[in-house]
C-alpha atoms as a PDB file:
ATOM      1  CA  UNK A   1     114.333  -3.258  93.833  1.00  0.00           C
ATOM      2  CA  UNK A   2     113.441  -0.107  95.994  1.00  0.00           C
ATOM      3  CA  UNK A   3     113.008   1.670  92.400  1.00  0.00           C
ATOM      4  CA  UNK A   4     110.685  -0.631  91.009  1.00  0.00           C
ATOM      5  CA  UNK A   5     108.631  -1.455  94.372  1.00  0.00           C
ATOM      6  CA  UNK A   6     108.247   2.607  94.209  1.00  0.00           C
ATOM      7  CA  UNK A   7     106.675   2.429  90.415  1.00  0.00           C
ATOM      8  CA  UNK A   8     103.859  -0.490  91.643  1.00  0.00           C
ATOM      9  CA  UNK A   9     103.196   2.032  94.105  1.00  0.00           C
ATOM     10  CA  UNK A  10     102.790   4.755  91.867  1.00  0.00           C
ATOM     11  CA  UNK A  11     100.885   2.425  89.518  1.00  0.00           C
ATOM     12  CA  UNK A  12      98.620   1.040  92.216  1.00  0.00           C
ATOM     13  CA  UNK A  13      98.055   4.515  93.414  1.00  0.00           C
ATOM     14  CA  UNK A  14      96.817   5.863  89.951  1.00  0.00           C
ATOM     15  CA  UNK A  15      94.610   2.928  89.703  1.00  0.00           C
ATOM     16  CA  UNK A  16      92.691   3.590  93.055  1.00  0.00           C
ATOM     17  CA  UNK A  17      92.600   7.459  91.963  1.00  0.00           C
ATOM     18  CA  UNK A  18      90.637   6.361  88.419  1.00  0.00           C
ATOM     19  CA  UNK A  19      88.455   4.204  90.355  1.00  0.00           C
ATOM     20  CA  UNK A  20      87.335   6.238  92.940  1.00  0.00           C
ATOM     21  CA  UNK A  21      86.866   8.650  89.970  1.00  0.00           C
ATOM     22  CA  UNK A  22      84.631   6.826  87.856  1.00  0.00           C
ATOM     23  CA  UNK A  23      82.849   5.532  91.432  1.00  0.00           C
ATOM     24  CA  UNK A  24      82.254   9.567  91.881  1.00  0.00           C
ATOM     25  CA  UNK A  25      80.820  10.175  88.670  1.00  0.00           C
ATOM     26  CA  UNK A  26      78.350   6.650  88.874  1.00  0.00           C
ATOM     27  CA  UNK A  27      76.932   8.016  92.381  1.00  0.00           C
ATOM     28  CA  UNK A  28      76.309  12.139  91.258  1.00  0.00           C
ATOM     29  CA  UNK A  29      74.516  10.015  88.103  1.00  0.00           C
ATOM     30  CA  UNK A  30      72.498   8.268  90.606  1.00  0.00           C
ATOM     31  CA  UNK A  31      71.502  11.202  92.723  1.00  0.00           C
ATOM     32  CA  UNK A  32      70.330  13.663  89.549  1.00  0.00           C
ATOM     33  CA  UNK A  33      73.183  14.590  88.053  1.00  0.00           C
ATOM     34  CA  UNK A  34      72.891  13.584  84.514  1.00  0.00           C
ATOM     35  CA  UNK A  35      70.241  11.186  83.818  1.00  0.00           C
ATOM     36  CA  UNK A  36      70.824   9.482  80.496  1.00  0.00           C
ATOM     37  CA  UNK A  37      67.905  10.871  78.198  1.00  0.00           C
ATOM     38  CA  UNK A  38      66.763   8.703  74.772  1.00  0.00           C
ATOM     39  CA  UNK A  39      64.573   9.342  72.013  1.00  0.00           C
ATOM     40  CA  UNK A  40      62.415   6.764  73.414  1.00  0.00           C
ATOM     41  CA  UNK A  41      61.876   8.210  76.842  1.00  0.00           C
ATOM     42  CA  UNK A  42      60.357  11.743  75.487  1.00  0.00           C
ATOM     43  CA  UNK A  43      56.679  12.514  74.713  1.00  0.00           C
ATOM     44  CA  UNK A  44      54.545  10.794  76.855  1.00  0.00           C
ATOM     45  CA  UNK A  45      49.987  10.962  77.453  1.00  0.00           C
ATOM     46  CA  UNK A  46      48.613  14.169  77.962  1.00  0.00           C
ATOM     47  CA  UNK A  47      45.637  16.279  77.799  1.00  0.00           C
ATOM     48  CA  UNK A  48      45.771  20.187  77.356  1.00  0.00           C
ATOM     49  CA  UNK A  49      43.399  23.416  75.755  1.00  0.00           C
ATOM     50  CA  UNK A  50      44.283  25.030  72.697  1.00  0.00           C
ATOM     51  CA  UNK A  51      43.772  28.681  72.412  1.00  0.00           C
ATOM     52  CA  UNK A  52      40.511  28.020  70.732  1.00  0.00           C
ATOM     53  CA  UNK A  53      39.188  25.487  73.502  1.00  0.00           C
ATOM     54  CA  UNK A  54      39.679  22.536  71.639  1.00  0.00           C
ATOM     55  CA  UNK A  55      41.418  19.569  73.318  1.00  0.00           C
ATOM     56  CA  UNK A  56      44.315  18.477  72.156  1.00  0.00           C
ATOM     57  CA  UNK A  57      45.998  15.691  73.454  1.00  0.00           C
ATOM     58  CA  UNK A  58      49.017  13.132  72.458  1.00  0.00           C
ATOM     59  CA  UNK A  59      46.827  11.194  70.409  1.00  0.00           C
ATOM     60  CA  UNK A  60      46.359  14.609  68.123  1.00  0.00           C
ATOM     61  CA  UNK A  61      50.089  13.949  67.031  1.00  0.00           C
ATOM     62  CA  UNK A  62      49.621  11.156  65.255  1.00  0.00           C
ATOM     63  CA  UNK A  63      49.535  11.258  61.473  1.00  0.00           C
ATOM     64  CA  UNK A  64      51.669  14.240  60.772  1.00  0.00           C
ATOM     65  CA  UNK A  65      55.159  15.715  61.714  1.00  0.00           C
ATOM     66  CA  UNK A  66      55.010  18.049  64.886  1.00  0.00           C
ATOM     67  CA  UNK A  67      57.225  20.404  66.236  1.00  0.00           C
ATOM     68  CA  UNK A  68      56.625  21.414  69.853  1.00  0.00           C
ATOM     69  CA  UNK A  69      58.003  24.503  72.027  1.00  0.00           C
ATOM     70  CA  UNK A  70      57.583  25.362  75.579  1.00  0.00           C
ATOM     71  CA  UNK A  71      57.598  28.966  77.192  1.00  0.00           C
ATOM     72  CA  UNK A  72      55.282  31.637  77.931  1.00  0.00           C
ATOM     73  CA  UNK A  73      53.816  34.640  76.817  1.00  0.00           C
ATOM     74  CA  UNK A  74      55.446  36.825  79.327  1.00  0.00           C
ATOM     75  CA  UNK A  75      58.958  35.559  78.358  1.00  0.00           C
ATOM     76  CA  UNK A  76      61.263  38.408  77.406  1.00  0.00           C
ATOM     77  CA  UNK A  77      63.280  37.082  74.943  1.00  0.00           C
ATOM     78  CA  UNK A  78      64.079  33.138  73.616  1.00  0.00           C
ATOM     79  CA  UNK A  79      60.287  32.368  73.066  1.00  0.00           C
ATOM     80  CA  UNK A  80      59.269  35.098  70.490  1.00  0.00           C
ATOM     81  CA  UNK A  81      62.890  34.597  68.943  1.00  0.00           C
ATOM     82  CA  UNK A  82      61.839  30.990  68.959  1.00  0.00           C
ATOM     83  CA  UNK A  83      58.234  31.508  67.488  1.00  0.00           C
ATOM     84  CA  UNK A  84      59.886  34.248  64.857  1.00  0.00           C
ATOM     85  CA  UNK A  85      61.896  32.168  63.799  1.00  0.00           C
ATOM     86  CA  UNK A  86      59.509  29.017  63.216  1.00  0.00           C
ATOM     87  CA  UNK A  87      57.219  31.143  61.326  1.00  0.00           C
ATOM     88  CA  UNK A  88      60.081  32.467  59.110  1.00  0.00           C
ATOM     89  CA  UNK A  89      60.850  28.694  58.792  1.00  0.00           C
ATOM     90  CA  UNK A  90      57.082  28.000  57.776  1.00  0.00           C
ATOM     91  CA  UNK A  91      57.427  30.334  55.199  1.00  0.00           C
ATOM     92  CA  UNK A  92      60.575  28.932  53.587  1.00  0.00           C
ATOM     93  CA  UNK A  93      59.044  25.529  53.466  1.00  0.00           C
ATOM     94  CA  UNK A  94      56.408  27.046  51.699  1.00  0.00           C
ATOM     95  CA  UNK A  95      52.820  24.375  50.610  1.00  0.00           C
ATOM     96  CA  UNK A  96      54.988  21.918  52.647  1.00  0.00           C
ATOM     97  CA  UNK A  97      54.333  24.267  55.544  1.00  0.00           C
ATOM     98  CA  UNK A  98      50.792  22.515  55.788  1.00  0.00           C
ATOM     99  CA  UNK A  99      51.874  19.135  56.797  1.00  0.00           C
ATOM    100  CA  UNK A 100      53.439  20.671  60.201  1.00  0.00           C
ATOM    101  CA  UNK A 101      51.601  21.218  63.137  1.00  0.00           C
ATOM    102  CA  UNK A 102      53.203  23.274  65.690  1.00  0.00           C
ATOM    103  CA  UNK A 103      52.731  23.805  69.380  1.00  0.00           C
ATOM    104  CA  UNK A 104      53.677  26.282  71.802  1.00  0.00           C
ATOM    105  CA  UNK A 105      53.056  24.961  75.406  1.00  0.00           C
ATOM    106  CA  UNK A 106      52.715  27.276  78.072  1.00  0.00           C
ATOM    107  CA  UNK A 107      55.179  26.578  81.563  1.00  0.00           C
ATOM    108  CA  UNK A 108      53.284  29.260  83.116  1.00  0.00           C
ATOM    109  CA  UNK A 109      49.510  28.775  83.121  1.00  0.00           C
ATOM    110  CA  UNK A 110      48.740  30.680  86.350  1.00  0.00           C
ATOM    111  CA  UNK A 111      49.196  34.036  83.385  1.00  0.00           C
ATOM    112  CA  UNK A 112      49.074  32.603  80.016  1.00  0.00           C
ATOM    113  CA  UNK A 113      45.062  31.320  79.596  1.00  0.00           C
ATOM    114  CA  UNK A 114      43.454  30.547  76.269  1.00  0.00           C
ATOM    115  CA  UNK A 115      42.647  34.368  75.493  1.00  0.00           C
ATOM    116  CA  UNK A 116      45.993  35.541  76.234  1.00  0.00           C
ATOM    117  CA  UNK A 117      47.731  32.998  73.804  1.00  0.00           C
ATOM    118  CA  UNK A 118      45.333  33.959  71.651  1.00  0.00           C
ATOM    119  CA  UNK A 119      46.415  37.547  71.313  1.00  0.00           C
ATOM    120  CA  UNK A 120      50.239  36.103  72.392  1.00  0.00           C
ATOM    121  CA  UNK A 121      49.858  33.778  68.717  1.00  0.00           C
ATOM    122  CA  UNK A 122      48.510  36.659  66.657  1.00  0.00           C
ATOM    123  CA  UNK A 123      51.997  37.830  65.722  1.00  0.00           C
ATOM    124  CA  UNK A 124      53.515  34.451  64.382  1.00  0.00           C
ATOM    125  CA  UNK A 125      52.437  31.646  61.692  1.00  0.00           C
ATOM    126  CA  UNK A 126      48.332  31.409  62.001  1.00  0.00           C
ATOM    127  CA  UNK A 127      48.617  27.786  61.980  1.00  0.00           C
ATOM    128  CA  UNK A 128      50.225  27.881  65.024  1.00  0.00           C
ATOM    129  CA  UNK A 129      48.813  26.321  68.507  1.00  0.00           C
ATOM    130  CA  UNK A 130      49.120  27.798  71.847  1.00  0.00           C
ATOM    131  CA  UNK A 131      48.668  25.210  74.584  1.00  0.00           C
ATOM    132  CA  UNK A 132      47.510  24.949  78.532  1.00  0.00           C
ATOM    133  CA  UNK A 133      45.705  23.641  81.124  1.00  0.00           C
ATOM    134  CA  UNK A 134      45.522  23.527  84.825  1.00  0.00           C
ATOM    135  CA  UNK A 135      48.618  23.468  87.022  1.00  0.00           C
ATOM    136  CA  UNK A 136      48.642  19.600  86.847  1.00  0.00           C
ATOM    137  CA  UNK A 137      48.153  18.841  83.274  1.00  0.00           C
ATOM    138  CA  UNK A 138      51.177  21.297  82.138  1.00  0.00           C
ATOM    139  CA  UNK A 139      53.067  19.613  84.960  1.00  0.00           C
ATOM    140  CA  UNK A 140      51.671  16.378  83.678  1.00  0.00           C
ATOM    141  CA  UNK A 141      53.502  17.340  79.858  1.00  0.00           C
ATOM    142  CA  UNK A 142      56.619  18.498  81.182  1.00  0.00           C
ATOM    143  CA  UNK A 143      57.805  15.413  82.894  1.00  0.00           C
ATOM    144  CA  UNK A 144      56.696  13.471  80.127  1.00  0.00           C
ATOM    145  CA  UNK A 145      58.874  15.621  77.547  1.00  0.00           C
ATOM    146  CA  UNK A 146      61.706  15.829  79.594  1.00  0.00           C
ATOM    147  CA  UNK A 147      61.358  19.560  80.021  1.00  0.00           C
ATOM    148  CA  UNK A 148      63.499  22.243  82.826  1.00  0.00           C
ATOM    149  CA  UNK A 149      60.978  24.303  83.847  1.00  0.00           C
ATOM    150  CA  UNK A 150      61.380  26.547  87.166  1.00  0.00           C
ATOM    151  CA  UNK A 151      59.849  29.947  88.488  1.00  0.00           C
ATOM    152  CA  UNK A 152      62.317  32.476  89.590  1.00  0.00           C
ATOM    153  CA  UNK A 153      60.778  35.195  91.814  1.00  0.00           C
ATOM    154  CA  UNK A 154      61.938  38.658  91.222  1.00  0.00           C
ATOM    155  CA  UNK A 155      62.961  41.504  94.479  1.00  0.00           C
ATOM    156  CA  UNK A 156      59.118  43.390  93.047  1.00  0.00           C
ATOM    157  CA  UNK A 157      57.115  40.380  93.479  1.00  0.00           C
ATOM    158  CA  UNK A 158      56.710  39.389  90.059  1.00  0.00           C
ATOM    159  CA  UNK A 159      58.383  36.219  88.651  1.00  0.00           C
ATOM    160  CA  UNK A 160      60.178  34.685  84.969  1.00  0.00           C
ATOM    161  CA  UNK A 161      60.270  31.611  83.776  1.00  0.00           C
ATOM    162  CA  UNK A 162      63.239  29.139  83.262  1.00  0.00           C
ATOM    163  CA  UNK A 163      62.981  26.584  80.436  1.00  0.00           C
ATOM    164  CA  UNK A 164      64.305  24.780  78.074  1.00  0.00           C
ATOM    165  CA  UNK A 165      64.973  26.336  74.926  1.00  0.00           C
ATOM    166  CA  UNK A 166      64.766  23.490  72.293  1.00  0.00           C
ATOM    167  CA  UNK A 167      61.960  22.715  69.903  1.00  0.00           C
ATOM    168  CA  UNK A 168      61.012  19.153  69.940  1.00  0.00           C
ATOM    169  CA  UNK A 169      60.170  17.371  66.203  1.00  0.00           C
ATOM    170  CA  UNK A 170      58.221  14.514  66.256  1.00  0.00           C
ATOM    171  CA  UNK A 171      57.599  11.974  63.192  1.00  0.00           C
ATOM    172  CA  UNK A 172      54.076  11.250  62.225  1.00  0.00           C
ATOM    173  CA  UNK A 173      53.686   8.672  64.808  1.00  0.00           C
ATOM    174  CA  UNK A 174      54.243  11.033  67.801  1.00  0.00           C
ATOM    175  CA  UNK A 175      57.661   9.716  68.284  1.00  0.00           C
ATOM    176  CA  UNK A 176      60.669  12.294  69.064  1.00  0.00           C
ATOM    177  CA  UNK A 177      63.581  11.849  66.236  1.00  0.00           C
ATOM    178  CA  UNK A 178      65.161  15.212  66.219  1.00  0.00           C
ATOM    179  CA  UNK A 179      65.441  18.813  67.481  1.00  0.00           C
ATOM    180  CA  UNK A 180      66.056  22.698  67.114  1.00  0.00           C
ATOM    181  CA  UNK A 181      68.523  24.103  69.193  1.00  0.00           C
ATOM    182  CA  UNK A 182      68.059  28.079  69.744  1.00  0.00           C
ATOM    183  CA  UNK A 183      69.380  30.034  67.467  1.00  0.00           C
ATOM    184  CA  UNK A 184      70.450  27.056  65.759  1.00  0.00           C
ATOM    185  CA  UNK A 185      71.645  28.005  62.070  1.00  0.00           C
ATOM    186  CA  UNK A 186      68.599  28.404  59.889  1.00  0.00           C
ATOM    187  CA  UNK A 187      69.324  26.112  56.754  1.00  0.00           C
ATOM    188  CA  UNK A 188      70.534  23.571  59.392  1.00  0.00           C
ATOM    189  CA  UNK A 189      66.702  23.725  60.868  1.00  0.00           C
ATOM    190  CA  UNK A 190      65.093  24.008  57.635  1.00  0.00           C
ATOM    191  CA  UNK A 191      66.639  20.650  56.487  1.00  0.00           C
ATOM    192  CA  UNK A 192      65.764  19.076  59.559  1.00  0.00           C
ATOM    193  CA  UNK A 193      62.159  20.256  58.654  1.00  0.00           C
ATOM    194  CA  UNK A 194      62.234  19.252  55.353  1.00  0.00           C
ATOM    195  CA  UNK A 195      63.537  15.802  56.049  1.00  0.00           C
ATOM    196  CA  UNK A 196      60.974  15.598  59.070  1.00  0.00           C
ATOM    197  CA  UNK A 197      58.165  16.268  56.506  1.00  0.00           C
ATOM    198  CA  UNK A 198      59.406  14.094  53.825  1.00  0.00           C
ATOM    199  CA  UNK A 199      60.245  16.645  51.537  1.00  0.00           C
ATOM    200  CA  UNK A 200      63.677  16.522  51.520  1.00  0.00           C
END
């Protein structure tokens, strides 16, 4: 009796344990730790400046696929990989190429003004569009795409950039169905591009 009143102790015990467990993980969900992120809940109304001054704004996604990517011009490394990599991707998809638009939204608009993505843009695809705004409207874009963006100050008083990395694909009408991971393997992206476009 002593033996099994010691197991439903045991037992009991384990149960309160996996509870208070799952009761843990419920309340950091609740206070930011993991928000649960759908298709649905990306892409949102916005209204920024391409590096041409025309306006371009959510309801310039709609009738053809889209891939955007956020960063800056003064990033040292994963947004010119990125953009390199997109244009090489352009250029295996060949004619098809022209049914993609493709954006690359500045996080830092304080440096990166329509005449620096300009000159930024001049050493990818030429069909690609450099995007910003004021302060607000970039802020406006990243909450609506779900995107990390944070300024990390350096000891000489000048400052990076962290970001998300991934490129966002969008179906003709302005609705998020997929993405590119960084350094994600490149047949792997150019199917997803393909099938994105309709050409697979």
């Amino acid at each position: 009796m002593t033996t099994l009143r010691a197991v439903r102790y045991l037992v009991w015990a384990a149960v309160v344990v996996l509870i208070a467990g799952v009761a843990w993980v419920i309340v950091i969900d609740r206070q930011g730790g993991a928000p649960a992120i759908t298709a649905a809940s990306i892409g949102g109304p916005f209204s920024l400046t391409d590096q041409n001054g025309n306006t371009v704004t959510d309801k310039t996604l709609l009738g053809h696929p889209t891939a955007i990517f956020f960063g800056y011009t003064f990033c040292p490394d994963v947004c010119p990989t990125t953009l390199a990599d997109l244009t090489l991707l352009m250029e295996e998809l060949g004619p098809d190429a022209d049914k993609l638009k493709v954006y690359f939204v500045t996080v830092d608009p304080e440096r990166d003004n329509q005449e620096t993505l300009a000159a930024y843009l001049q050493a990818f695809d030429p069909r690609f569009s450099g995007l910003t705004g004021p302060r607000p409207a970039i802020d406006q874009i990243v909450k609506e795409y779900r995107v990390f963006a944070r300024k990390v100050e350096a000891d000489d008083g000048s400052y990076t950039m962290d970001h998300t990395a991934t490129v966002y694909l969008l179906n003709r009408d302005g609705k998020f169905v997929s993405s590119l991971d960084y350094h994600e393997d490149p047949k792997t992206a150019l199917a997803k591009l393909k099938n994105l476009i309709g050409t697979s």
